[in-house]
Protein backbone atom coordinates (compact mmCIF):
# COMPACT_ATOMS: atom_id res chain seq x y z
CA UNK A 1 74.03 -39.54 193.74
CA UNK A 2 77.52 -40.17 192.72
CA UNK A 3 79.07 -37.68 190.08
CA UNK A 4 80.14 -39.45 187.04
CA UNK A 5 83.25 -38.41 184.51
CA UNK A 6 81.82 -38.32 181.07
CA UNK A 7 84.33 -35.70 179.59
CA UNK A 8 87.31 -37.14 178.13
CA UNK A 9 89.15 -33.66 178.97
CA UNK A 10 89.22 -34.69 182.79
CA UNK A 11 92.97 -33.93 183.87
CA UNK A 12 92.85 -37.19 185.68
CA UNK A 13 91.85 -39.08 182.78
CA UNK A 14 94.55 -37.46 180.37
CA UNK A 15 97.20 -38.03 182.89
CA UNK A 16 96.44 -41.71 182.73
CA UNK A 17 96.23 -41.90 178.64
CA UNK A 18 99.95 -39.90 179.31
CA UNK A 19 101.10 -42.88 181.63
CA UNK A 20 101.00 -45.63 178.57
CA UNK A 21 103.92 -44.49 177.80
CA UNK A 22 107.53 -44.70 179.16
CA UNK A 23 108.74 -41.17 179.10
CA UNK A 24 105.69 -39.61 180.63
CA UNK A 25 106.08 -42.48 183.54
CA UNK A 26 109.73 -41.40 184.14
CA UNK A 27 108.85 -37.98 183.73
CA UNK A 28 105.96 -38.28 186.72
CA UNK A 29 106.61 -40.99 188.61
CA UNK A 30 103.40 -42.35 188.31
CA UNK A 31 102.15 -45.22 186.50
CA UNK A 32 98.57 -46.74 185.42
CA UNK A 33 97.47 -50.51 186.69
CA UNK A 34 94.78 -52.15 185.14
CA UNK A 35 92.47 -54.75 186.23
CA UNK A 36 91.26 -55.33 190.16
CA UNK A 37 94.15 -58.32 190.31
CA UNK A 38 96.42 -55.51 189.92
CA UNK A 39 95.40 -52.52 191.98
CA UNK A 40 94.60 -54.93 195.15
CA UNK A 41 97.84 -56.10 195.07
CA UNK A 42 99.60 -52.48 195.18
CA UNK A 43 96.83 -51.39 198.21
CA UNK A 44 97.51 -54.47 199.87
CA UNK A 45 101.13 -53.84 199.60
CA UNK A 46 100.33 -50.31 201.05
CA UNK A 47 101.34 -48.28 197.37
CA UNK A 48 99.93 -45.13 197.01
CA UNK A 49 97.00 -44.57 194.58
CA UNK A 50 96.94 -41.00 193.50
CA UNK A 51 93.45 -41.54 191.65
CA UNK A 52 91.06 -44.56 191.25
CA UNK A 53 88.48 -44.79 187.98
CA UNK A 54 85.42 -47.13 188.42
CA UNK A 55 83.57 -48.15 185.63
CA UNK A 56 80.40 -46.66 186.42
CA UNK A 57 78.36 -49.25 185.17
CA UNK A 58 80.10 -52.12 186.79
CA UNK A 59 81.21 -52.32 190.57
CA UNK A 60 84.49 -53.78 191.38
CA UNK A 61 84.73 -56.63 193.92
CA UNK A 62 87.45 -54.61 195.56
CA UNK A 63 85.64 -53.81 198.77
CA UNK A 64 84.49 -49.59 198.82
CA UNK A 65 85.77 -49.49 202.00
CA UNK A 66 89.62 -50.42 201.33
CA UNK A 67 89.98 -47.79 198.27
CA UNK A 68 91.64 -44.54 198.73
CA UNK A 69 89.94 -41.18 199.35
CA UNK A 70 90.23 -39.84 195.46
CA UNK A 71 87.66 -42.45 193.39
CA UNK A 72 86.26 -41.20 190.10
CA UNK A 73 83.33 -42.86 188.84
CA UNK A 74 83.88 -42.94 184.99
CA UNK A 75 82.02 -43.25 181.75
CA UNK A 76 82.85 -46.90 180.34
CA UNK A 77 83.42 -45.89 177.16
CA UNK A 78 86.42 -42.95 178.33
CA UNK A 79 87.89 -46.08 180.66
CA UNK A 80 88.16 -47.98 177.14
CA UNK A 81 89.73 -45.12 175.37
CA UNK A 82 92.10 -45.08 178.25
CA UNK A 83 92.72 -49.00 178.55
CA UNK A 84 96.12 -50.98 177.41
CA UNK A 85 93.86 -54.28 177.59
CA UNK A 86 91.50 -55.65 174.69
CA UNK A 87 88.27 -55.48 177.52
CA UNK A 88 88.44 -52.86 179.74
CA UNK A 89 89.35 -53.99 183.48
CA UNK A 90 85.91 -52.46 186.16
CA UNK A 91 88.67 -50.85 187.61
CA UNK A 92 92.25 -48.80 186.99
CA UNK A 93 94.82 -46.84 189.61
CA UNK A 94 97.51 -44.36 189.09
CA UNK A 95 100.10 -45.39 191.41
CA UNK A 96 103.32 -43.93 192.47
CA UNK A 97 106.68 -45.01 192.10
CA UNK A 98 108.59 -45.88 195.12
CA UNK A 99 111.26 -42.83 195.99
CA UNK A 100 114.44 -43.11 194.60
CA UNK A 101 116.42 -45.38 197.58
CA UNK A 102 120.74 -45.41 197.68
CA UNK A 103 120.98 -48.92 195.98
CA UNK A 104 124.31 -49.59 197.86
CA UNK A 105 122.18 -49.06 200.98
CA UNK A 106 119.36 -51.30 199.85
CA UNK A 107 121.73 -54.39 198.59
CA UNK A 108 123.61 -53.93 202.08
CA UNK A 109 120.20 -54.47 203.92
CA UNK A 110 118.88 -56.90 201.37
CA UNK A 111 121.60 -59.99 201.31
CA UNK A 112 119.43 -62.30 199.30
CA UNK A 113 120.42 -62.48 195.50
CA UNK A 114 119.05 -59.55 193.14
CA UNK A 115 118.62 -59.99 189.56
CA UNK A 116 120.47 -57.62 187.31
CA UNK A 117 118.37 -57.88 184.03
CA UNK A 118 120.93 -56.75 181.49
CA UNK A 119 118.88 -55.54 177.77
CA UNK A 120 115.67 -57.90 178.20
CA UNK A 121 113.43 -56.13 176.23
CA UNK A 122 110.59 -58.16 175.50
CA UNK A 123 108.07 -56.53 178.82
CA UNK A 124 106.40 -60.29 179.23
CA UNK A 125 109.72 -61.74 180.17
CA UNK A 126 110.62 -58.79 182.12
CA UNK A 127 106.97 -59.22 184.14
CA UNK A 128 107.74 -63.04 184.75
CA UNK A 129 111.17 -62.69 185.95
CA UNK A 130 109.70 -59.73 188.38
CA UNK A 131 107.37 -62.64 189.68
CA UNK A 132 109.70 -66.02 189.96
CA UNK A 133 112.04 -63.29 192.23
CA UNK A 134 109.20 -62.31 194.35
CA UNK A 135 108.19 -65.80 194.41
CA UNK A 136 111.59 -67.44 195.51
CA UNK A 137 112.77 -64.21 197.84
CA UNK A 138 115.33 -62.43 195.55
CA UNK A 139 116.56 -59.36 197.24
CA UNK A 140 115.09 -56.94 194.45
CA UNK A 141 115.63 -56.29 190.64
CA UNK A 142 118.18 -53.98 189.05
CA UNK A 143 117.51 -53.12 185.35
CA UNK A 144 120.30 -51.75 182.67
CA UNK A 145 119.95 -49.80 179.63
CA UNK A 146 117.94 -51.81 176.84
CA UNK A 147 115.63 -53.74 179.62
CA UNK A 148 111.71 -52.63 178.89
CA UNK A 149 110.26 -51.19 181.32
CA UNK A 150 108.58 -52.67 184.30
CA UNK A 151 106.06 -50.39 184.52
CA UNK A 152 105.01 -50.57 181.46
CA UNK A 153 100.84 -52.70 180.69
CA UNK A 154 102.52 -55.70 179.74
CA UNK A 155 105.29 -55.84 182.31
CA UNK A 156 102.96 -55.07 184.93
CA UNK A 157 100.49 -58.33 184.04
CA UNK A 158 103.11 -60.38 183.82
CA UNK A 159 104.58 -59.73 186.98
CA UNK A 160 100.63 -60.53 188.58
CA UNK A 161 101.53 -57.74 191.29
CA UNK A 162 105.33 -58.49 192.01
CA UNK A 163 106.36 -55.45 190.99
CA UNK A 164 104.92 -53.84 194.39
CA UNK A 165 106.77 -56.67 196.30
CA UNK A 166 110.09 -55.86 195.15
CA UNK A 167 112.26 -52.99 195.26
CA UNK A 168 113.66 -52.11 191.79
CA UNK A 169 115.91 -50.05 190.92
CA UNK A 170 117.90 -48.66 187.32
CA UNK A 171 121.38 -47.49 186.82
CA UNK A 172 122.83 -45.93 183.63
CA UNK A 173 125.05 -48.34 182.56
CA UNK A 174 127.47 -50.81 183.02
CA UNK A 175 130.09 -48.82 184.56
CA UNK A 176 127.67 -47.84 187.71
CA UNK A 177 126.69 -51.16 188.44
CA UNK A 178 130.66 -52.08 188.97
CA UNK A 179 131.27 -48.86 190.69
CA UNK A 180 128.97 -50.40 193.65
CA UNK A 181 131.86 -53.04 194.50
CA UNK A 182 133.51 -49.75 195.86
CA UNK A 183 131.02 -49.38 198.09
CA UNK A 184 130.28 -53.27 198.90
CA UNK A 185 133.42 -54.83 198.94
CA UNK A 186 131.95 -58.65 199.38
CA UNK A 187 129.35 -58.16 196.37
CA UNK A 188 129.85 -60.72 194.06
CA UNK A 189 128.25 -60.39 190.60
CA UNK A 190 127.58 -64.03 188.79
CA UNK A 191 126.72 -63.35 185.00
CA UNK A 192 124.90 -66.17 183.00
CA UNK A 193 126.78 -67.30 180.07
CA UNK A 194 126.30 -70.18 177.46
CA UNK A 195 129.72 -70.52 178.06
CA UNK A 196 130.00 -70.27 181.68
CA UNK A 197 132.82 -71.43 183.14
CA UNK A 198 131.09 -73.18 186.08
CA UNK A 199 127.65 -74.93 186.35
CA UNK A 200 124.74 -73.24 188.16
CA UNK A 201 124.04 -75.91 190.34
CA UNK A 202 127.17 -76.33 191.80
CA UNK A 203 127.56 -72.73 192.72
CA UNK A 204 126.06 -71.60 196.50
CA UNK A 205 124.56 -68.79 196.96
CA UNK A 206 126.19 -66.25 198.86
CA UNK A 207 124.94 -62.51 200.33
CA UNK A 208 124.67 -59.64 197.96
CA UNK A 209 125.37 -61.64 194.92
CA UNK A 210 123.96 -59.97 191.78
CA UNK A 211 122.49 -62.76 189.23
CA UNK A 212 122.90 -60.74 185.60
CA UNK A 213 120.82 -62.16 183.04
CA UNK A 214 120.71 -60.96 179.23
CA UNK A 215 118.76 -61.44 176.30
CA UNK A 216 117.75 -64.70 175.02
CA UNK A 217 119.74 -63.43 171.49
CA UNK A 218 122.20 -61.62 172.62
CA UNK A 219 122.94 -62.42 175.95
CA UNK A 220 124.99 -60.63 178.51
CA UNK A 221 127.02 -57.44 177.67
CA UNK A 222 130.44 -59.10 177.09
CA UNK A 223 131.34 -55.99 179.77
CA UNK A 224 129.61 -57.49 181.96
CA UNK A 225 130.90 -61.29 181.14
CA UNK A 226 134.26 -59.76 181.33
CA UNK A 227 134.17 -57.96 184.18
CA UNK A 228 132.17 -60.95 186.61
CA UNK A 229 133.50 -62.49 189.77
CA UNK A 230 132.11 -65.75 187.86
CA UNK A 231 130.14 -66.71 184.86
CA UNK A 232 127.81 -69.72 184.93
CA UNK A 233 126.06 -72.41 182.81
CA UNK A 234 122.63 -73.98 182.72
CA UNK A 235 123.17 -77.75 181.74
CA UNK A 236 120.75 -78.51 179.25
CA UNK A 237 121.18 -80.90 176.26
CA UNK A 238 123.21 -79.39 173.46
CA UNK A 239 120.55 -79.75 170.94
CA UNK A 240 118.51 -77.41 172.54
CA UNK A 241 118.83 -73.63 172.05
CA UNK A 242 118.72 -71.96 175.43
CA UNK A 243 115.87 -71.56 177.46
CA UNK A 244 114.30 -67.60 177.46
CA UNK A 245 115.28 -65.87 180.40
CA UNK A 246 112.25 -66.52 182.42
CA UNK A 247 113.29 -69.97 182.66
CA UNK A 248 116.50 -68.97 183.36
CA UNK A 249 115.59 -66.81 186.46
CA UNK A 250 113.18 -69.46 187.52
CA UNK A 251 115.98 -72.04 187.38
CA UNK A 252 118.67 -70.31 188.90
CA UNK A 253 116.33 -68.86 192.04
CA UNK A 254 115.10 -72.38 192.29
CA UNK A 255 118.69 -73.87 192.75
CA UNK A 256 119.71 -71.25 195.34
CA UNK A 257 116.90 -71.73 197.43
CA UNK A 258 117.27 -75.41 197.52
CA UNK A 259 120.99 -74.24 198.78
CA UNK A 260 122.51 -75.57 195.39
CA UNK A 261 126.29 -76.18 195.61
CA UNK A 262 126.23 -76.58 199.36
């Protein structure tokens, strides 16, 4: 007979209602998924589950077999006191982060563009641009002060499971995302800018470009703006305000791989 968790004091089960939030998450390294969508795609990707809770009222369609050794069998009522979502998923994870890689090392391996998301802090955008770059080959994502976090519920379901395709990384600010042309003296960083001076379309890709997107608002750091190998446009009629920055990603990684400006 298989033990179940009725006690809401099980470590396990406090160290997930810890993960919904951001500090906690940092603090670990560890963050919760939600929903079976979710945790196959990060043990098909080969993440590490720390823990597994099953509602134990409802089996998953995940296979038994393909879950990890640690599975706690849980009371459905603690898995709603625990859950980000409005129904609570037959199934959550606590999944660890990635180790911390060199990033110079990872955008010298990686030539394919990487999105720099620069203060995007609305987490559904932040999920959607996570999937168009998995979904058109970006090298990674690379997230500045400001940007929510993409480990965060929301983030996560927006991304539907990117965010175990991709590396990410974070720097501190500004200044250490320049400092990497020291160490990759061919990286190119393109900033998108209402008032670009150059339209996307007619720019090429080229390796270990960074593509830094901002805000729908506020847009790019002017930092950032200033300090760019090139700024560029979306044409769009002038009537329109501009598009939110999942379109933008969307657009831009479409016109790259279609070998735009070539």
């Amino acid at each position: 007979m298989t033990d179940i968790v009725t006690s809401p004091q099980n470590p396990q089960l406090k160290l997930a209602r810890k993960l919904q939030r951001r500090r906690p998450r940092e603090t670990e390294r560890l963050f919760l998924v939600e929903g079976e969508d979710l945790v196959r795609a990060g043990l098909d990707t080969g993440a590490k589950a720390r823990v597994l809770f099953l509602d134990a009222e409802r089996e998953p369609e995940i296979p038994m077999g393909d879950l990890p050794g640690h599975v706690l069998h849980v009371d459905p009522e603690l898995l709603r006191a625990v859950s980000d979502l409005a129904h609570a998923p037959r199934v959550m994870g606590i999944f660890e982060m990635p180790a911390p890689a060199d990033l110079a090392q990872l955008l010298a391996a990686r030539t394919a563009p990487w999105i720099v998301l620069d203060g995007i802090g609305d987490p559904g955008n932040v999920g959607t641009v996570l999937r168009t770059a998995a979904a058109f080959g970006a090298g990674g994502i690379i997230t500045l002060p400001g940007t929510a976090d993409v480990y965060g519920s929301k983030a996560l379901r927006a991304s539907m499971g990117a965010v175990f395709r991709l590396p990410i990384a974070s720097v501190a600010s500004v200044e250490e995302l320049l400092a990497l042309r020291a160490q990759l003296p061919d990286l190119r960083i393109v900033a998108l800018d209402g008032n670009g001076s150059a339209l996307l379309q007619h720019v090429p890709a080229a390796p270990h470009t960074l593509l830094v997107l901002g805000a729908e608002r506020d847009g790019v750091a002017s930092e950032l703006v200033d300090s760019a190998d090139l700024t560029v446009r979306i044409e769009q009629d002038a009537d329109v305000e501009s598009v939110n920055v999942g379109v933008a990603a969307s657009l831009a990684l479409y016109e790259w791989s279609r070998g735009a400006g070539s």
